[in-house]
PDB file of N, CA and C in Angstrom:
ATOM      1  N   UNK A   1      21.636  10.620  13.059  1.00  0.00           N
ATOM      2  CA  UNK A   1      20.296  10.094  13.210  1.00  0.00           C
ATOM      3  C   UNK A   1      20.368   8.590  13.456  1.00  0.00           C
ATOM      4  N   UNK A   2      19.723   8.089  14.515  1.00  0.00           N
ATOM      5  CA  UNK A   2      19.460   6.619  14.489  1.00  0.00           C
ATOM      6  C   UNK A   2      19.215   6.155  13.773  1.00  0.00           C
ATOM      7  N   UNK A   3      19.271   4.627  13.295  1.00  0.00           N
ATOM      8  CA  UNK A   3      17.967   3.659  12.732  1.00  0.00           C
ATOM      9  C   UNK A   3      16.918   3.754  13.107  1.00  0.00           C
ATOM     10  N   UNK A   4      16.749   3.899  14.616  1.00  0.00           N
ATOM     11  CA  UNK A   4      15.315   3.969  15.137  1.00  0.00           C
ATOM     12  C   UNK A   4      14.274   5.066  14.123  1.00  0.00           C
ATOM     13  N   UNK A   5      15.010   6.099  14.427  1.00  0.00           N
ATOM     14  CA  UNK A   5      14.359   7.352  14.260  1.00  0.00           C
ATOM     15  C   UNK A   5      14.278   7.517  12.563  1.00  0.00           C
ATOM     16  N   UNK A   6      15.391   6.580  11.924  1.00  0.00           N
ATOM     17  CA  UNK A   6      15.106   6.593  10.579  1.00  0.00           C
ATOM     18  C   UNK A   6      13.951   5.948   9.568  1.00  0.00           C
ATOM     19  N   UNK A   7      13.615   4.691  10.940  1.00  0.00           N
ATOM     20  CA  UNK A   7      12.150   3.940  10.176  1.00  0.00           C
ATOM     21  C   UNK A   7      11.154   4.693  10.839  1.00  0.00           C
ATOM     22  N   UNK A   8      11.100   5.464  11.358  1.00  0.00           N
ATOM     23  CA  UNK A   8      10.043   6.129  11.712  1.00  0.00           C
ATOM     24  C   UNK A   8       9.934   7.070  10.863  1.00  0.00           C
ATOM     25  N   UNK A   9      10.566   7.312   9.849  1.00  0.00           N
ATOM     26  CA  UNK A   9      10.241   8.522   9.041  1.00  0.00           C
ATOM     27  C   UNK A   9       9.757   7.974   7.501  1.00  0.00           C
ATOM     28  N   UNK A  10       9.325   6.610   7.208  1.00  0.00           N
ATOM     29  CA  UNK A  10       9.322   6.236   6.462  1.00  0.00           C
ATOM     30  C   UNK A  10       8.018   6.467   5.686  1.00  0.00           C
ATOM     31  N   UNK A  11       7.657   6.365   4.600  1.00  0.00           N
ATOM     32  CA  UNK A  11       6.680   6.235   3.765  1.00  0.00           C
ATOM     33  C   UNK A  11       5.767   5.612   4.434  1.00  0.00           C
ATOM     34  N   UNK A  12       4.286   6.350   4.506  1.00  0.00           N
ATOM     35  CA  UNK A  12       2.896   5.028   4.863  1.00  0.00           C
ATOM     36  C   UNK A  12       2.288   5.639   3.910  1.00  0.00           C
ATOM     37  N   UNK A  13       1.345   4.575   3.554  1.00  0.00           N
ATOM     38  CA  UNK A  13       0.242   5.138   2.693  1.00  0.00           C
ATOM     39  C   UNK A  13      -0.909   4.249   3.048  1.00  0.00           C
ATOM     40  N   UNK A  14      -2.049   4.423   2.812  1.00  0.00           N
ATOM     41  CA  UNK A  14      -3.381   3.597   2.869  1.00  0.00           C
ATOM     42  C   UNK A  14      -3.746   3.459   1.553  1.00  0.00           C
ATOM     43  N   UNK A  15      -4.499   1.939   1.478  1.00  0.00           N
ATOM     44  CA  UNK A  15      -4.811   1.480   0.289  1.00  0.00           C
ATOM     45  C   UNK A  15      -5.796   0.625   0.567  1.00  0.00           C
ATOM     46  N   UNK A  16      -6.086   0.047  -0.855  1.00  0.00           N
ATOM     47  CA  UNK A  16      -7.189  -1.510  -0.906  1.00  0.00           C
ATOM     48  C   UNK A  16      -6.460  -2.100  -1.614  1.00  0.00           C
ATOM     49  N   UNK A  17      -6.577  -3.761  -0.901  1.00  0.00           N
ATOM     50  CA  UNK A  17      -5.995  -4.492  -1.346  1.00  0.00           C
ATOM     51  C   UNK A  17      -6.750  -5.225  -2.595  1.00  0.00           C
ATOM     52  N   UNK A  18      -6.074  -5.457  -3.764  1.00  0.00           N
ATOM     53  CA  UNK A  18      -6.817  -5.362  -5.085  1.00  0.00           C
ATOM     54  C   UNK A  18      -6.457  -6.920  -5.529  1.00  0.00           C
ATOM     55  N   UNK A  19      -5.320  -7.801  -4.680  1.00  0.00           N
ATOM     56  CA  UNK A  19      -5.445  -9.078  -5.355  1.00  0.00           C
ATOM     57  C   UNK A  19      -4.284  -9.461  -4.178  1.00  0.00           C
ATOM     58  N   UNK A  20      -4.433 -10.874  -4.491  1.00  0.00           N
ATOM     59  CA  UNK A  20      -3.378 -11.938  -3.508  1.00  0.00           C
ATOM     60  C   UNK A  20      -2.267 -12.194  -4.248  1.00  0.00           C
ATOM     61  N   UNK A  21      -1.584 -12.211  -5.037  1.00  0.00           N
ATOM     62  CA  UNK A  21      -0.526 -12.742  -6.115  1.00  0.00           C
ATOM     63  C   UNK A  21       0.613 -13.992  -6.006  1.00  0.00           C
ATOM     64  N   UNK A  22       0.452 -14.676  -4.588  1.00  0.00           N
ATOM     65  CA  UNK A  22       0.947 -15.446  -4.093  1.00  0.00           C
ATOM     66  C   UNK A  22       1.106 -15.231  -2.786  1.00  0.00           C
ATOM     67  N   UNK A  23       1.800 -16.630  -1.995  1.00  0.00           N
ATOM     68  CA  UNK A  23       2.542 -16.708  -0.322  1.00  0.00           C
ATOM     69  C   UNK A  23       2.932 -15.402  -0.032  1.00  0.00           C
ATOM     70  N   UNK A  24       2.092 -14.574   1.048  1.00  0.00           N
ATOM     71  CA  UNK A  24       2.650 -13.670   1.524  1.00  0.00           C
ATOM     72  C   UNK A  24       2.798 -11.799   0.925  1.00  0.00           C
ATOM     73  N   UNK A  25       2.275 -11.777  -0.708  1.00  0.00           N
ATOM     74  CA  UNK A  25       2.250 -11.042  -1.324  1.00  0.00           C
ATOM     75  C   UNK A  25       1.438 -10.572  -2.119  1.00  0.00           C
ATOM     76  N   UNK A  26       0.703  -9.345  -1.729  1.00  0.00           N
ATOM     77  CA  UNK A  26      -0.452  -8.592  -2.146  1.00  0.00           C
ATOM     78  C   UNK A  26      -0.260  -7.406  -3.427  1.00  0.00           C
ATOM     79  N   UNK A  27      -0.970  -7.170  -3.599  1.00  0.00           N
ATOM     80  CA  UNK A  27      -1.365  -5.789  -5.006  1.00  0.00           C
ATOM     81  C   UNK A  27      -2.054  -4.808  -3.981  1.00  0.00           C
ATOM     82  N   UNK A  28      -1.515  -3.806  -4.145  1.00  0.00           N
ATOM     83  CA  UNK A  28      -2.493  -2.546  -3.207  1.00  0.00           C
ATOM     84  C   UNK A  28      -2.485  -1.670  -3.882  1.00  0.00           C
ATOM     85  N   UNK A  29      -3.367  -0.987  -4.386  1.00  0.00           N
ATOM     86  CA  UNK A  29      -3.945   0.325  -5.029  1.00  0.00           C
ATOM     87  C   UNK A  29      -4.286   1.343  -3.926  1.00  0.00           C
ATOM     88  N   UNK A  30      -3.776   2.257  -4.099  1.00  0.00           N
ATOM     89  CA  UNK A  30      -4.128   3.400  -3.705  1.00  0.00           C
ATOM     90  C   UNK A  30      -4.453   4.875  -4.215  1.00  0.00           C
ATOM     91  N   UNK A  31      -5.343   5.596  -4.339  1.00  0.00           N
ATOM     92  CA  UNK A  31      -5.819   6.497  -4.845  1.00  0.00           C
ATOM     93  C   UNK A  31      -5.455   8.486  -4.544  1.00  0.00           C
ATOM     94  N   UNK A  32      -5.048   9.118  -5.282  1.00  0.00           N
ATOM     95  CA  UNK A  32      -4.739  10.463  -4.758  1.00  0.00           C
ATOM     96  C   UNK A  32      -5.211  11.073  -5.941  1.00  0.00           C
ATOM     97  N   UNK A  33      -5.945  12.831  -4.868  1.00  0.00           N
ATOM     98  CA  UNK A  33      -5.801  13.822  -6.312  1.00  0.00           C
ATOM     99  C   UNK A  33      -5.016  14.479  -6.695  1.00  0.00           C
ATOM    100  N   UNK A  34      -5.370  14.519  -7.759  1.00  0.00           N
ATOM    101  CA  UNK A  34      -3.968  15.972  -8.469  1.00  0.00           C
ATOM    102  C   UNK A  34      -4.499  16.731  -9.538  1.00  0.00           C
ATOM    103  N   UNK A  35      -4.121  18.506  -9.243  1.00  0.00           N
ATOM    104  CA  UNK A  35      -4.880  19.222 -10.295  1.00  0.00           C
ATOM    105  C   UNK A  35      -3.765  19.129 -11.810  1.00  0.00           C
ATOM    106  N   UNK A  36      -5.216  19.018 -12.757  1.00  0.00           N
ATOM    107  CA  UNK A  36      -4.822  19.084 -14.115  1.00  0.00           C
ATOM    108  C   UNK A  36      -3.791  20.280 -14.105  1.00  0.00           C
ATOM    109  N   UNK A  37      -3.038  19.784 -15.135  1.00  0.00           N
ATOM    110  CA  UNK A  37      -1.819  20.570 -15.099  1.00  0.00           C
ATOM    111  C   UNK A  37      -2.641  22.292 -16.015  1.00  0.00           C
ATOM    112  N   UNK A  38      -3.673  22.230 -17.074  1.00  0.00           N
ATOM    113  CA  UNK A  38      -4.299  23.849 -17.611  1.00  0.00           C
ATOM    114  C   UNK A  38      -5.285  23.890 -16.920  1.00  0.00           C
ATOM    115  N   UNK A  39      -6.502  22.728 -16.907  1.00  0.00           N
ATOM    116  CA  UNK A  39      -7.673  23.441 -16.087  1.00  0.00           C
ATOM    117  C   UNK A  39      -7.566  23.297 -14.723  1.00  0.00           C
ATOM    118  N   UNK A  40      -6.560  22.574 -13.847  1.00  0.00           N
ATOM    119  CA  UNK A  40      -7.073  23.080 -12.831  1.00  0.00           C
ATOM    120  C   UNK A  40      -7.893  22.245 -11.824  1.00  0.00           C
ATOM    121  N   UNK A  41      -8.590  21.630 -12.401  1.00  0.00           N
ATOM    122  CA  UNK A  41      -9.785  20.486 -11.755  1.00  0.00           C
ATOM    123  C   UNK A  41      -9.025  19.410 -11.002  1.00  0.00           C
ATOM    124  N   UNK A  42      -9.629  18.727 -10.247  1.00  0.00           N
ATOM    125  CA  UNK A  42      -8.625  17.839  -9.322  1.00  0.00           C
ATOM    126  C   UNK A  42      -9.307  16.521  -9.907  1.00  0.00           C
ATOM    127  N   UNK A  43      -8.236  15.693 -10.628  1.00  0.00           N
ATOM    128  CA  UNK A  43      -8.600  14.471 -11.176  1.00  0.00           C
ATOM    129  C   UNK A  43      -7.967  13.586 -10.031  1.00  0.00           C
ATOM    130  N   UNK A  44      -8.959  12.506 -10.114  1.00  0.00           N
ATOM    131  CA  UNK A  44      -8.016  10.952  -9.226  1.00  0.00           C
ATOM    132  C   UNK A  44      -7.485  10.432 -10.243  1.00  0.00           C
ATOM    133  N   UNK A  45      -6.552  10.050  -9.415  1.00  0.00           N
ATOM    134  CA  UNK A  45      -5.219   8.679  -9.794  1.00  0.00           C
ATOM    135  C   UNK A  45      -5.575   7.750  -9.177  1.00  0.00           C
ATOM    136  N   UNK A  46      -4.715   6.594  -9.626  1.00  0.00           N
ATOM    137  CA  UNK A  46      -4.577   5.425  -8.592  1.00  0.00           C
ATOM    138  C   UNK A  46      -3.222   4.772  -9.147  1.00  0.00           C
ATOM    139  N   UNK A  47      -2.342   4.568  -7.657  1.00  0.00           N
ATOM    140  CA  UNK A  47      -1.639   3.903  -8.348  1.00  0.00           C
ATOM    141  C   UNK A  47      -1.512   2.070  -7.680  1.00  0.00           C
ATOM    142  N   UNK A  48      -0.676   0.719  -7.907  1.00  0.00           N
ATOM    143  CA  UNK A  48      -0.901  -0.359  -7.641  1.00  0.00           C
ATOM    144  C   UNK A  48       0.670  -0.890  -7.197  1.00  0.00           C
ATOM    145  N   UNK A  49       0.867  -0.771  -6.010  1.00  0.00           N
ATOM    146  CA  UNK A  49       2.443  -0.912  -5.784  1.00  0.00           C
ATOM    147  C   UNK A  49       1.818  -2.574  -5.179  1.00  0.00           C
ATOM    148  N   UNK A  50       3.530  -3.461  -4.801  1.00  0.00           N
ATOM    149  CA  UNK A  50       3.092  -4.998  -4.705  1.00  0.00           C
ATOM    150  C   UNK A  50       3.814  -4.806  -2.997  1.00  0.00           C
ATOM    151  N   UNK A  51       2.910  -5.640  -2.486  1.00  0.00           N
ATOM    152  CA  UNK A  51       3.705  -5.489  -0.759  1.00  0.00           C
ATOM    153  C   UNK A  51       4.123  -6.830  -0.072  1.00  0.00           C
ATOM    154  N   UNK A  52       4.326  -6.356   0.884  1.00  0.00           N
ATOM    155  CA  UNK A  52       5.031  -7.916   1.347  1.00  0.00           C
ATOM    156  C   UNK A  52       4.032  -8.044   3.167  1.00  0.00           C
ATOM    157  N   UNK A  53       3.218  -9.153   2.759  1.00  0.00           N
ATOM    158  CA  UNK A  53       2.487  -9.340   4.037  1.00  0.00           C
ATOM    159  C   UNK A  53       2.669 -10.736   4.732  1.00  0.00           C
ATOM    160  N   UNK A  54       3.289 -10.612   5.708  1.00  0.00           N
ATOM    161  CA  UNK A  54       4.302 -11.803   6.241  1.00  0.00           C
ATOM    162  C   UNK A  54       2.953 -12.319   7.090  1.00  0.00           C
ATOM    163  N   UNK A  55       2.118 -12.496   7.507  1.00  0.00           N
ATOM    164  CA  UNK A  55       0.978 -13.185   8.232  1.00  0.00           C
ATOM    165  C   UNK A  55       0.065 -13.724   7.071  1.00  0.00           C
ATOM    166  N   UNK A  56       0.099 -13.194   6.489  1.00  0.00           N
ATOM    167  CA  UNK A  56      -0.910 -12.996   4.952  1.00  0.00           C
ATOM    168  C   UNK A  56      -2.593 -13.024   5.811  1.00  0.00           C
ATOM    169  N   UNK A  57      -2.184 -12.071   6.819  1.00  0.00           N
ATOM    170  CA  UNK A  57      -3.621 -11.073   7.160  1.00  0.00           C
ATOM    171  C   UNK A  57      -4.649 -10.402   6.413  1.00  0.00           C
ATOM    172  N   UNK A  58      -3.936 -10.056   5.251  1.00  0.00           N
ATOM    173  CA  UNK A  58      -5.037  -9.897   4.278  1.00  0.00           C
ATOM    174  C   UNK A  58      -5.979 -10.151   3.537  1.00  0.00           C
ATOM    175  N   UNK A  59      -7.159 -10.022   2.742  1.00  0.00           N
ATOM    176  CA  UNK A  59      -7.832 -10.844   1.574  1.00  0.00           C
ATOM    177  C   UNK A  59      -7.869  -9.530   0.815  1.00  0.00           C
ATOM    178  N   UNK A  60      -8.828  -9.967  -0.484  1.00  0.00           N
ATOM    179  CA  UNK A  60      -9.057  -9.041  -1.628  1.00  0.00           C
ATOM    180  C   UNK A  60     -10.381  -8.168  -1.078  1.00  0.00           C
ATOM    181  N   UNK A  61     -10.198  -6.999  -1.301  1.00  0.00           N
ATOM    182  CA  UNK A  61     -11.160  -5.923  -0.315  1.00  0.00           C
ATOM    183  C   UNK A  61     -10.310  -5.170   0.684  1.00  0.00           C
ATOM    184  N   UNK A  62      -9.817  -5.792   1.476  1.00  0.00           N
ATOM    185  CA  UNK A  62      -9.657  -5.244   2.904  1.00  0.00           C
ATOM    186  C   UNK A  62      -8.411  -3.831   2.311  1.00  0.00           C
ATOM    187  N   UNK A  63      -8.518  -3.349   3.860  1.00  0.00           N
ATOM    188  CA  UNK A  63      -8.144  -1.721   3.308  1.00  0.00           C
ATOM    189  C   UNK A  63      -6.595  -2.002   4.772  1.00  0.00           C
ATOM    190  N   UNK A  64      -5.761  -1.107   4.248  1.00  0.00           N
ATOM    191  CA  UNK A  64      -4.716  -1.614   4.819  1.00  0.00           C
ATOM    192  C   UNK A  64      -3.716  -0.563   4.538  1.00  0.00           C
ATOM    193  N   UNK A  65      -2.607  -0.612   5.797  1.00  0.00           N
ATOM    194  CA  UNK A  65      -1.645   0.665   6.104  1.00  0.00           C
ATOM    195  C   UNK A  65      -0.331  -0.272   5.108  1.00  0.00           C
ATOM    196  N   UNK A  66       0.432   0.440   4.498  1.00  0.00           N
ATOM    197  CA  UNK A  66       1.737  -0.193   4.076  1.00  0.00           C
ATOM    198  C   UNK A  66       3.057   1.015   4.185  1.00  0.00           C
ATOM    199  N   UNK A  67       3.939   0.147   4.386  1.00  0.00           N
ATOM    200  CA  UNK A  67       5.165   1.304   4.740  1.00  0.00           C
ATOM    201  C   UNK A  67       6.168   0.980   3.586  1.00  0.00           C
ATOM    202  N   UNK A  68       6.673   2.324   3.025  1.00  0.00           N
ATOM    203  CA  UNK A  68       8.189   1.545   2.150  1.00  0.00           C
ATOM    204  C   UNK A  68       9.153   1.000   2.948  1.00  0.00           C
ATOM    205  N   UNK A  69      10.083   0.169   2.476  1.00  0.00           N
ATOM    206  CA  UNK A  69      10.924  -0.844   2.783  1.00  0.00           C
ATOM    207  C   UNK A  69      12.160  -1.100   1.792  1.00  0.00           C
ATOM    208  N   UNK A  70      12.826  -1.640   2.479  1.00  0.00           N
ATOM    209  CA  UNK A  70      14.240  -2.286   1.505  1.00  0.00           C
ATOM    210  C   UNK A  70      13.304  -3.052   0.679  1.00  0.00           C
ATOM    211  N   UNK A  71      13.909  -3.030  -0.665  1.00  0.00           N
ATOM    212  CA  UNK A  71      13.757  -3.858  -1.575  1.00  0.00           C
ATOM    213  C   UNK A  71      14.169  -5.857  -1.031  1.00  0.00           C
ATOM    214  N   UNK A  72      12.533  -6.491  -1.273  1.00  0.00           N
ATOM    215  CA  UNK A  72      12.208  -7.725  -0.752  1.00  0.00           C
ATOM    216  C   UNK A  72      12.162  -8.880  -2.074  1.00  0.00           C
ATOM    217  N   UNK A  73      12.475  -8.500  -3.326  1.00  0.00           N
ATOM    218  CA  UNK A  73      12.427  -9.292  -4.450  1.00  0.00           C
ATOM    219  C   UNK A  73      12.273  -8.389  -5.646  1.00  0.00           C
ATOM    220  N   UNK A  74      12.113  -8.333  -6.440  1.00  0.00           N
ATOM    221  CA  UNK A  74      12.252  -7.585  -7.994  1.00  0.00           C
ATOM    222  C   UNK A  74      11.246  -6.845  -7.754  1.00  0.00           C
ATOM    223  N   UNK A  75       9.727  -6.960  -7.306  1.00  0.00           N
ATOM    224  CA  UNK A  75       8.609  -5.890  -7.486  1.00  0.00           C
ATOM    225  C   UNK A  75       8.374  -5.276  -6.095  1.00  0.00           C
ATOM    226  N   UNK A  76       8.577  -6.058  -5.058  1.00  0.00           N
ATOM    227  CA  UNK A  76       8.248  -5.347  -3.540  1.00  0.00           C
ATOM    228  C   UNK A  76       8.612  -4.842  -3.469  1.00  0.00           C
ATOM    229  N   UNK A  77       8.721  -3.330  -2.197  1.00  0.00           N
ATOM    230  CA  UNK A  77       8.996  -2.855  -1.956  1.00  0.00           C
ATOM    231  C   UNK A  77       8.668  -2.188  -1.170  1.00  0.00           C
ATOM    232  N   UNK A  78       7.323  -2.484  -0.410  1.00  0.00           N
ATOM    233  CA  UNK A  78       6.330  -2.104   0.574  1.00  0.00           C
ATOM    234  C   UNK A  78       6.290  -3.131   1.545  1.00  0.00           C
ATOM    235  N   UNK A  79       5.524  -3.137   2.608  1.00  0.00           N
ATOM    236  CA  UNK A  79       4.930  -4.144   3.394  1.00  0.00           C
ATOM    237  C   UNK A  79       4.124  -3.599   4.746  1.00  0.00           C
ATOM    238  N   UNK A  80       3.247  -4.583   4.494  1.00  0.00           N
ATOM    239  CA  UNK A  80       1.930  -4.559   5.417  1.00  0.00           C
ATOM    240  C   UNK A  80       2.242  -4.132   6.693  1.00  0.00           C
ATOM    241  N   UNK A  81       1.977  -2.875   7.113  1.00  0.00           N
ATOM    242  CA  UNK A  81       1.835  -2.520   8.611  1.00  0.00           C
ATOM    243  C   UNK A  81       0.793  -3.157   9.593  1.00  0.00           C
ATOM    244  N   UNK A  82       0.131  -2.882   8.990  1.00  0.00           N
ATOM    245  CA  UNK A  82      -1.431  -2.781  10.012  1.00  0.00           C
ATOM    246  C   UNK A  82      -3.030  -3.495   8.802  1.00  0.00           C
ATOM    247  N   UNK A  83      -4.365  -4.176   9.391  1.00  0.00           N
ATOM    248  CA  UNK A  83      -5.018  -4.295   8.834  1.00  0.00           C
ATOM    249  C   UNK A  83      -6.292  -3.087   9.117  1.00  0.00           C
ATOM    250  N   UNK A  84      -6.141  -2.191   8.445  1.00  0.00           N
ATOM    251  CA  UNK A  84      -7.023  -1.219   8.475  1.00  0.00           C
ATOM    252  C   UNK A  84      -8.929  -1.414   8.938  1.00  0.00           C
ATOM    253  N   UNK A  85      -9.220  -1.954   7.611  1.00  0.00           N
ATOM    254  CA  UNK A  85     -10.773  -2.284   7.745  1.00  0.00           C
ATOM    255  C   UNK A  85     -10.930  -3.778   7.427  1.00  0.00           C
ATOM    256  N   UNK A  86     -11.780  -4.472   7.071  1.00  0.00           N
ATOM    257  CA  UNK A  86     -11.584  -5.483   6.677  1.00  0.00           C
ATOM    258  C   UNK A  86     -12.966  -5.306   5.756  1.00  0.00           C
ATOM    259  N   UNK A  87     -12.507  -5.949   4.683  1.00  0.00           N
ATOM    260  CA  UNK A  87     -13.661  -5.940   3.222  1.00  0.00           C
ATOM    261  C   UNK A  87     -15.059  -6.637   4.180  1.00  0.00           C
ATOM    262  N   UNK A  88     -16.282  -5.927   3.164  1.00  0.00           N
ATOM    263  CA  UNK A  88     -17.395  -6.794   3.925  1.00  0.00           C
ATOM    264  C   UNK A  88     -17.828  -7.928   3.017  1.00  0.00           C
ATOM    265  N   UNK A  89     -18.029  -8.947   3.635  1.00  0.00           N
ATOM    266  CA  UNK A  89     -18.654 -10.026   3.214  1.00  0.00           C
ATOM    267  C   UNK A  89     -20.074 -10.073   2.428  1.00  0.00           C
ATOM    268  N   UNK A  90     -19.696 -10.423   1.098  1.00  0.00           N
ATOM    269  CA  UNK A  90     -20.778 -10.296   0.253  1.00  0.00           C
ATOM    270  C   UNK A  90     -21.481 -12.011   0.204  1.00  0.00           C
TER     271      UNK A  90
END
C-alpha cells in the first residue's frame, strides 16, 4: 500500500470547535450515539479531542472536519482539514 493511499484512509470526524487553547490549537467536541448497554435507548456522548490548526481558521462555534494524525505534541493528535460552517455571529 502507498502512503498516498494510506492517508486517505485515515480517521475524519466532524465537530464544534469548543475553545482556542493557544497559537494554532483548538478543543473540538464531537458528539455520537450509543445504545445503553440493558435498556437499549440510544444515549449521546461527546467526546473533546485537541487539534492542530495551522492557519488558525478557526474561532469558538465554528463546526469543522478534523483528521487523525501523527502525534504533534503530548495532547494533539488531530488536525484541521476543512472549515465546515462557520459559528453565527451573536
Amino acid at each position: 500500500m502507498t502512503e498516498e493511499a494510506n492517508r486517505n484512509n485515515r480517521k475524519q470526524l466532524m465537530g464544534v470547535v469548543r475553545s482556542k487553547t493557544g497559537d494554532k490549537s483548538i478543543k473540538v467536541v464531537y458528539e455520537y450515539k450509543t445504545p445503553h448497554p440493558l435498556y437499549k435507548k440510544e444515549i449521546r456522548r461527546k467526546t473533546t479531542v485537541h487539534a492542530h490548526d495551522e492557519e488558525n481558521i478557526s474561532k469558538v462555534g465554528d463546526k469543522v472536519r478534523i483528521s487523525s494524525t501523527r502525534p504533534i505534541s503530548k495532547l494533539k493528535r488531530w488536525r484541521v482539514v476543512e472549515l465546515v460552517e462557520e459559528a453565527p455571529i451573536v
